[in-house]
Protein backbone atom coordinates (compact mmCIF):
# COMPACT_ATOMS: atom_id res chain seq x y z
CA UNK A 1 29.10 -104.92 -125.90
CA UNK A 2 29.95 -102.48 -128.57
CA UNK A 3 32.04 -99.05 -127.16
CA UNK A 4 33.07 -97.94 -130.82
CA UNK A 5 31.53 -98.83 -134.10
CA UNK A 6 34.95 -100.25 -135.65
CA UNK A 7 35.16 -102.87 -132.71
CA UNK A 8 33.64 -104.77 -130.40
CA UNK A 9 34.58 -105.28 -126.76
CA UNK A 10 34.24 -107.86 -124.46
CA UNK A 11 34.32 -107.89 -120.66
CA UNK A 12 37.78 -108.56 -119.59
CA UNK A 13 37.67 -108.42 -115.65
CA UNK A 14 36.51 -106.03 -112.46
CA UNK A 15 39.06 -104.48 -110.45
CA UNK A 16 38.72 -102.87 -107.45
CA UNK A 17 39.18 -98.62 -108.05
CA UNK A 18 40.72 -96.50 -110.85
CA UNK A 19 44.61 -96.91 -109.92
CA UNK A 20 43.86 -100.24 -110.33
CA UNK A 21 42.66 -99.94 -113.19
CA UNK A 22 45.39 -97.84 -114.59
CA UNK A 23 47.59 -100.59 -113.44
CA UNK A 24 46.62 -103.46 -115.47
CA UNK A 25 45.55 -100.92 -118.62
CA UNK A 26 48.93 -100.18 -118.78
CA UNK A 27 50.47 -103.47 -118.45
CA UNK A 28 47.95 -104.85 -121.18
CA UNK A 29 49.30 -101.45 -123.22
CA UNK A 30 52.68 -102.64 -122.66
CA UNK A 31 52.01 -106.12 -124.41
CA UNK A 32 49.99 -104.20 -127.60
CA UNK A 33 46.39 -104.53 -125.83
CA UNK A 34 44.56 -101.71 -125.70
CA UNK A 35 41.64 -101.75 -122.88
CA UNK A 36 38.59 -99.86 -121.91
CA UNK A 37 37.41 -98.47 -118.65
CA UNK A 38 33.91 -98.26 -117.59
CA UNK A 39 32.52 -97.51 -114.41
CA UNK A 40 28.89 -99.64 -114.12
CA UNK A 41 26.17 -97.64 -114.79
CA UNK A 42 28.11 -95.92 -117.19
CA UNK A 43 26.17 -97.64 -120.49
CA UNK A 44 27.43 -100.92 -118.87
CA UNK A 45 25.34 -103.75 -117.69
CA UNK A 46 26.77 -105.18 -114.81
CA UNK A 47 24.54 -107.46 -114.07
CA UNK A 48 24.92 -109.66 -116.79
CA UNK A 49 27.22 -112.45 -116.76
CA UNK A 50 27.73 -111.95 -113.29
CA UNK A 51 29.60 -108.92 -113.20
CA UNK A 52 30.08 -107.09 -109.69
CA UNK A 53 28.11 -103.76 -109.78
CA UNK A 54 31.15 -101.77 -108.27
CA UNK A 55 35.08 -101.19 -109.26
CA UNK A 56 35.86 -100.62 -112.30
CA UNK A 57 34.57 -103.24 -115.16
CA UNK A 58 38.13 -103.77 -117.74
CA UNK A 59 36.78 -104.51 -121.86
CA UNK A 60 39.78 -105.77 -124.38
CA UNK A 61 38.58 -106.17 -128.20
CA UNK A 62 36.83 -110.04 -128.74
CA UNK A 63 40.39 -110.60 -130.79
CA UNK A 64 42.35 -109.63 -127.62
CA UNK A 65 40.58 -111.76 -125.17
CA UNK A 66 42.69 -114.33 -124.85
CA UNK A 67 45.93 -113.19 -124.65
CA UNK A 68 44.11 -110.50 -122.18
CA UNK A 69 43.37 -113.28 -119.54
CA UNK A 70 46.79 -115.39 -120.12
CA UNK A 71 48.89 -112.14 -119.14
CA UNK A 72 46.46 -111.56 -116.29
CA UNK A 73 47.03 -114.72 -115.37
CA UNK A 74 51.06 -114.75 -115.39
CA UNK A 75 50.69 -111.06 -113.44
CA UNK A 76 48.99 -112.75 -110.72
CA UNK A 77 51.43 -115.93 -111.07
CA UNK A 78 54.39 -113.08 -111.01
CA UNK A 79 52.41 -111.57 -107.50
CA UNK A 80 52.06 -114.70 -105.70
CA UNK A 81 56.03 -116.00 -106.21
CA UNK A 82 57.18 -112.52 -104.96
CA UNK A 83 54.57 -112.81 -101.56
CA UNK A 84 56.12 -116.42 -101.34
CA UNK A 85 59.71 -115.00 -101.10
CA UNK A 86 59.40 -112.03 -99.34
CA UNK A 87 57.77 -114.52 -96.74
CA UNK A 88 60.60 -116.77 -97.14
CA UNK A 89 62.69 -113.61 -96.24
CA UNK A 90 61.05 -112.12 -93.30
CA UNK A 91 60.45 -115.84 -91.79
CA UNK A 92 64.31 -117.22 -92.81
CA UNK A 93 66.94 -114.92 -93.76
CA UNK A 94 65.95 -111.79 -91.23
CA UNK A 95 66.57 -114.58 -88.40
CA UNK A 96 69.27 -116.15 -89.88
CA UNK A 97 71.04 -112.58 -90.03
CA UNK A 98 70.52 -112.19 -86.97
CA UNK A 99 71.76 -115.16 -85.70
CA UNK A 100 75.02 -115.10 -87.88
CA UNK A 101 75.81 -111.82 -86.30
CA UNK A 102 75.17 -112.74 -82.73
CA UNK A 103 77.75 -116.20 -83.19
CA UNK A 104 80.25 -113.16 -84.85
CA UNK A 105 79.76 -110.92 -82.52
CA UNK A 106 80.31 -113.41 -79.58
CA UNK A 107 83.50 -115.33 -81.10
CA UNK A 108 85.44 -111.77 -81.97
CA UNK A 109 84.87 -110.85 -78.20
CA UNK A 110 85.46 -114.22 -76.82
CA UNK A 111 89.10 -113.80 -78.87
CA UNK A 112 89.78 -110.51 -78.00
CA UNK A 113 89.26 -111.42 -74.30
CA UNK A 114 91.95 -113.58 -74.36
């Protein structure tokens, strides 16, 4: 797919609105890759290589493409090691808190009442 005459573009991935869209523009802009945004039916064909026909389609230059993808890639790597330990938190240290301040809280009163 051609968007300007000086470059060609290549279908990069759909995501799901325009924030996020703006999301992962930016963090491809912030590691020197400049993307497009087109909304299907905007000049886009959607259908082909089994695109979704809603969101927001994501094109990189043909050059870009793979580095596109590997940083996509580590983002979602990144996403799914912080869901692991916030789980690990909620599930392990919230009830371990707990726990240590309930033994505190009952040895300072069982010493006081002595």
């Amino acid at each position: 797919m051609i968007l300007e005459h000086s470059q060609e573009w290549v279908y990069l991935t759909n995501v799901y609105n325009q924030k996020e869209a703006a999301i992962v523009c930016n963090f491809l802009l912030q590691n020197g890759i400049t993307a497009k945004k087109l909304f299907p039916g905007e000049g886009d064909m959607p259908e082909e290589e089994g695109r979704p026909k809603a969101g927001v389609n994501l094109y990189v230059s043909k050059e870009n493409l793979p580095e596109a993808r590997e940083l996509l890639q580590i983002k979602e790597q990144k996403v799914s090691t912080l869901d692991k330990s916030s789980l690990f938190f909620w599930i392990v240290a919230i009830p371990g808190l707990i726990l240590f301040l309930w033994l505190a809280f009952t040895l300072i009163t069982r010493v006081m009442t002595k």
